[in-house]
Protein backbone atom coordinates (compact mmCIF):
# COMPACT_ATOMS: atom_id res chain seq x y z
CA UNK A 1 37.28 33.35 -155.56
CA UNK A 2 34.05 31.47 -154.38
CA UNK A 3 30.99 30.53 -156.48
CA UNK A 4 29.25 33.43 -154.12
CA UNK A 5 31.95 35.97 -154.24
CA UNK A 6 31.77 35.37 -158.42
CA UNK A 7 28.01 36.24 -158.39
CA UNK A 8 28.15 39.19 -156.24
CA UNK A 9 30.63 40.66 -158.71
CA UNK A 10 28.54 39.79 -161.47
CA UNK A 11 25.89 41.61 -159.71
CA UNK A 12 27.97 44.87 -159.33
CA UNK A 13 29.36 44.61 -162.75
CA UNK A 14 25.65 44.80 -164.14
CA UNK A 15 25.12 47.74 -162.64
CA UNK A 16 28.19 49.65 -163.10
CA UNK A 17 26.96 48.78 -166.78
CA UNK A 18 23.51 49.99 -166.42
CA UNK A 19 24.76 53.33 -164.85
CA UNK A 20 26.60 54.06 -168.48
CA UNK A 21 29.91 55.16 -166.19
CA UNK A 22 32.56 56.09 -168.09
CA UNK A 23 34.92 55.10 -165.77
CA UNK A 24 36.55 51.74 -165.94
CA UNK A 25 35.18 49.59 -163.37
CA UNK A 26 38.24 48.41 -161.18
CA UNK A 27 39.68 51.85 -160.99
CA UNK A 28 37.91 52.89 -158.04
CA UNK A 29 40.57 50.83 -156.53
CA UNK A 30 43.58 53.05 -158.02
CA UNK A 31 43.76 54.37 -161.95
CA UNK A 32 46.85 53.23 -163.96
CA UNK A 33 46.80 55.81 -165.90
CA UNK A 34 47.16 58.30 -163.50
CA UNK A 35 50.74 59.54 -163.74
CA UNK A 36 53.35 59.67 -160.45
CA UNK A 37 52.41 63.50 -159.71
CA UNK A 38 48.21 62.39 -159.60
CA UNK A 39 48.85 59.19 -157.52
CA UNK A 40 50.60 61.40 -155.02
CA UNK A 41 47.68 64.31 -155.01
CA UNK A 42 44.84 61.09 -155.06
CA UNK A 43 47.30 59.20 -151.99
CA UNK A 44 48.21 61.88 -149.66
CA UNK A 45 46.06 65.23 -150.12
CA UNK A 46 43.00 63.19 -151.03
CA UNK A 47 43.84 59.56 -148.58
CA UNK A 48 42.41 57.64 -150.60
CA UNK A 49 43.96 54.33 -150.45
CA UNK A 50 45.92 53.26 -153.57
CA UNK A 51 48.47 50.82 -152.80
CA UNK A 52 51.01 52.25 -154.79
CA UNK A 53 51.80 54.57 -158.27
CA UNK A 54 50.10 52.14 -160.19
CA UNK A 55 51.34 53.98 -163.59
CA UNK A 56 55.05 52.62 -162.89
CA UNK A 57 53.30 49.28 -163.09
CA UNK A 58 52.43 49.53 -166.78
CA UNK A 59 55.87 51.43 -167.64
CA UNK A 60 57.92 48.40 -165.68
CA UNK A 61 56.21 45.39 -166.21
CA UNK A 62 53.49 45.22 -169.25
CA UNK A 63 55.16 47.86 -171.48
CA UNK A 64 58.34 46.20 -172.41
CA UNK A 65 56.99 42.43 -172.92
CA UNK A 66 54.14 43.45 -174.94
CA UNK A 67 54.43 43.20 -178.43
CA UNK A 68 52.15 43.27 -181.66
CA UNK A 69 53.10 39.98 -182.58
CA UNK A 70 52.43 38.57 -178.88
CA UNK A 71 49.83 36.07 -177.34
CA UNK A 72 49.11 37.49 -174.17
CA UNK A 73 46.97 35.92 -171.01
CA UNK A 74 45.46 37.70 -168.08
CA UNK A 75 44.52 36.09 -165.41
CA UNK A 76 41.19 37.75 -163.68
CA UNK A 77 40.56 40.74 -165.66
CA UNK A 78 38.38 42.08 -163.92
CA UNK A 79 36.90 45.66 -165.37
CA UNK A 80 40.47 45.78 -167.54
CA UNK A 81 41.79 47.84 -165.93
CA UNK A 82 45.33 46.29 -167.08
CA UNK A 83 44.07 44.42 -169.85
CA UNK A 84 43.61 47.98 -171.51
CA UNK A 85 47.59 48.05 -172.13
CA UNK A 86 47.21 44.64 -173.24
CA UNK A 87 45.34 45.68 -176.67
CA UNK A 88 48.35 45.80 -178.96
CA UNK A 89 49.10 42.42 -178.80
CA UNK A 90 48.34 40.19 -181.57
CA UNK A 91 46.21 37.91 -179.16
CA UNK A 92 44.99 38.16 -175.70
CA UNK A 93 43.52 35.54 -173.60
CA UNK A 94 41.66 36.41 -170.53
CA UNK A 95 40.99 33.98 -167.82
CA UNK A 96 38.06 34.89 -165.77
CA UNK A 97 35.52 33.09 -163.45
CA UNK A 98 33.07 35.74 -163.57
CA UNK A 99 31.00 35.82 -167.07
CA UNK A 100 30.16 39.67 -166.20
CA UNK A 101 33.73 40.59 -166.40
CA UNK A 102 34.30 38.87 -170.31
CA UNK A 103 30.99 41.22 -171.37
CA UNK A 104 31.91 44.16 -170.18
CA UNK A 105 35.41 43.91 -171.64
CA UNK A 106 33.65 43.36 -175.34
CA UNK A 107 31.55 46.02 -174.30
CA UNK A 108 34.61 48.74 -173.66
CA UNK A 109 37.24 47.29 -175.62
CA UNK A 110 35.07 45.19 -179.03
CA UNK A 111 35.04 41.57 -179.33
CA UNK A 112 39.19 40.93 -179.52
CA UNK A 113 39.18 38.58 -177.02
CA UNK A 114 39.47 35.03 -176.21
CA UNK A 115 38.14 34.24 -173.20
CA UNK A 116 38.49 30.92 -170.53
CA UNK A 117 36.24 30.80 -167.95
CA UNK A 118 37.72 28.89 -165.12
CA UNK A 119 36.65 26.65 -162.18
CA UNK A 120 38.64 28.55 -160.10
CA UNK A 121 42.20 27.00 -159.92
CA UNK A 122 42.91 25.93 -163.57
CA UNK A 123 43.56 27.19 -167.30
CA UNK A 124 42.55 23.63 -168.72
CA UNK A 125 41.18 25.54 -172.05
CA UNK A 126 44.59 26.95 -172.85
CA UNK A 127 47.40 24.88 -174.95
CA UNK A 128 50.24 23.85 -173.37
CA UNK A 129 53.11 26.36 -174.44
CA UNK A 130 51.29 28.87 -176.41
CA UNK A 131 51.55 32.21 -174.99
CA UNK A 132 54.39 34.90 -174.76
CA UNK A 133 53.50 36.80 -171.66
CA UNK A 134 51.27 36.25 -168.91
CA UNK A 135 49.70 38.78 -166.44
CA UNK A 136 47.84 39.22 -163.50
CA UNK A 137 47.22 42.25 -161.15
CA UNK A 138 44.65 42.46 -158.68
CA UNK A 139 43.92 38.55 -158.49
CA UNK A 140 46.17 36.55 -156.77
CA UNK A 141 46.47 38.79 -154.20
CA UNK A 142 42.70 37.53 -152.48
CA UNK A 143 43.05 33.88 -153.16
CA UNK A 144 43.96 31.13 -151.22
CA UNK A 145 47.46 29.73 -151.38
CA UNK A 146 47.26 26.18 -152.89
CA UNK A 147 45.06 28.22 -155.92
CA UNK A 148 47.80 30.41 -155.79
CA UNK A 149 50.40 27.56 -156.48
CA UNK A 150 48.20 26.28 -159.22
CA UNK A 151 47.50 28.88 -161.26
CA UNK A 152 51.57 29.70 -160.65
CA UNK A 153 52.15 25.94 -161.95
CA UNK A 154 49.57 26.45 -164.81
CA UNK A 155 50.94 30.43 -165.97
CA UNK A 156 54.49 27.46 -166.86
CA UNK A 157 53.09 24.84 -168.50
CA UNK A 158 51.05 27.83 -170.91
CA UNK A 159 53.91 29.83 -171.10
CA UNK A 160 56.32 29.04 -174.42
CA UNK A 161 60.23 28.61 -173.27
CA UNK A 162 61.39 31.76 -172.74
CA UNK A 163 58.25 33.08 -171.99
CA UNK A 164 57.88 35.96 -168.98
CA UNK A 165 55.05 36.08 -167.06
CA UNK A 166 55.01 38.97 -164.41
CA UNK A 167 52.38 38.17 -161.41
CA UNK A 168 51.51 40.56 -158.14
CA UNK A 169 50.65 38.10 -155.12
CA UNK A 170 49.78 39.99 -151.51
CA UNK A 171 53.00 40.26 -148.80
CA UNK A 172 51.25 39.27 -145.19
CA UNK A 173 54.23 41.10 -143.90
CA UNK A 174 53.23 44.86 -145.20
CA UNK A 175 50.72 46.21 -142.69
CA UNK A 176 48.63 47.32 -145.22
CA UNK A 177 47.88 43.52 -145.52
CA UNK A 178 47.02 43.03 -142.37
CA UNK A 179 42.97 43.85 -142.60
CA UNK A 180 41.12 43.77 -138.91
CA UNK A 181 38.94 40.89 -138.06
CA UNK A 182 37.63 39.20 -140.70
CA UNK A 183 38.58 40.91 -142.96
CA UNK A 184 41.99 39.64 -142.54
CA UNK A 185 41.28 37.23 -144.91
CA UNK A 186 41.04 39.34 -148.12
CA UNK A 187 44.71 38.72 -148.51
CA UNK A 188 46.46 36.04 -149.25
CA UNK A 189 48.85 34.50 -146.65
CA UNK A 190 51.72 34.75 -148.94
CA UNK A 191 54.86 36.75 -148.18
CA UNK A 192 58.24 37.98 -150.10
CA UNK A 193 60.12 35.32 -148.59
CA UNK A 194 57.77 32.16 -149.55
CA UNK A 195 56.73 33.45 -153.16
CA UNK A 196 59.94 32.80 -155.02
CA UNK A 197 60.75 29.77 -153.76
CA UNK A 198 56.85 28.75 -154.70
CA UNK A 199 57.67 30.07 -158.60
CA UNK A 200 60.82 27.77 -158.37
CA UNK A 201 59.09 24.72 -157.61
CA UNK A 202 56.57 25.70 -160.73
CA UNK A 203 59.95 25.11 -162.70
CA UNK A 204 60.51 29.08 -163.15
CA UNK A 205 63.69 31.53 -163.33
CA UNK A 206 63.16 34.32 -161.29
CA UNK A 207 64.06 37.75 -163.19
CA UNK A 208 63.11 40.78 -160.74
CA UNK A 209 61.05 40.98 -157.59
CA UNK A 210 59.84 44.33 -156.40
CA UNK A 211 59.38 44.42 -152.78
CA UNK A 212 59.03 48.03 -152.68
CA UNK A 213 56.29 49.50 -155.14
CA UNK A 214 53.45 48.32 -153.25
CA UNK A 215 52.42 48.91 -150.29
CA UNK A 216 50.11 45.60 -149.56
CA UNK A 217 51.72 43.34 -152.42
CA UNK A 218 54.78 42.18 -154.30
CA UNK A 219 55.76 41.91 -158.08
CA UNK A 220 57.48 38.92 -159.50
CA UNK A 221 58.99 38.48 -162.88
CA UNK A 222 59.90 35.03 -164.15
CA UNK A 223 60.38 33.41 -167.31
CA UNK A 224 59.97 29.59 -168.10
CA UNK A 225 63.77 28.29 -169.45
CA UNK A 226 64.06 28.44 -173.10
């Protein structure tokens, strides 16, 4: 994300805070707690356009490698809308670039978090090998490949040996990647074919990778060797 792309953010977090919403900022984009039977009402009666049932994201992938006693990083929060299903864990790190984002999580959630704000491509503030799972939804998807790679190379060396780290990256080959004009560039010119291969390199195992839940975007599950 740019320096100017960070500050209009901050902007629009600021006044999703001064409206009071109660809504979770974020979740204009799709609610994960929305079961399968309201994603398909809010999908095909109402078109809006959620990119898949987000609830089977939680259930699949956050639910069963979140633990009390785990130290847990997210990578771009954002409003928390994931970070949310995050809270039972014994420690949670969120990396962020926009300061906005790290208030208005202490603002919904209380001050349980341990925040990193990054440069853009890097984790520098976190130890080497000291976290159980990392996440990120919603992030990776919009950024450039080589800060792809590197936050893919930094999510292992954080990562403890045998640690899992599940990560959603944008597939250029879904159409609903494929944005007109300019707006092309809002996703990431990564595909299903050269994302494994790119968590490989990093040193990773891969464990599952959903090509089909998502309908501009993958899911990958790795683990660093124990």
């Amino acid at each position: 994300m740019a320096h100017d792309e960070a500050l209009q953010y901050g902007a629009l977090i600021r006044a999703h805070l001064a409206a009071d919403d109660p809504f979770l900022y974020g979740t204009q984009w799709g609610d994960p707690r929305h079961g399968t039977l309201r994603y398909l009402v809010e999908r095909y009666a109402r078109r809006r356009k959620i990119p898949g049932d987000l609830s089977r994201v939680v259930d699949r992938y956050i639910r069963p490698y979140v633990r009390p006693s785990s130290t847990v990083l997210e990578i771009g929060s954002g409003g928390g809308r994931w970070t949310q299903f995050l809270l039972r864990a014994r420690k949670i790190i969120v990396v962020e670039i926009v300061p906005e984002f790290c208030e208005y999580l202490e603002h919904r959630f209380g001050p349980r978090f341990e925040f990193y704000l990054t440069s853009g491509d890097e984790m520098r503030g976190v130890a080497d090998a000291s976290v159980d799972f990392v996440f990120s939804f919603g992030t990776l998807v919009h950024l450039p490949v080589p800060v792809v790679e590197a936050y893919v190379r930094e999510s292992f060396r954080v990562l403890r040996p045998g640690g899992i780290a599940v990560l959603q990256y944008s597939d250029k080959t879904k159409q609903a990647a494929q944005l007109p004009g300019a707006q092309d560039a809002g996703f990431s010119a990564t595909t299903g074919a050269s994302f494994p291969p790119m968590c490989r390199d990093a040193g990773f195992e891969v464990l599952t990778h959903d090509l089909r839940l998502l309908n501009h975007s993958n899911i990958i599950v790795v683990r660093r060797p124990s």
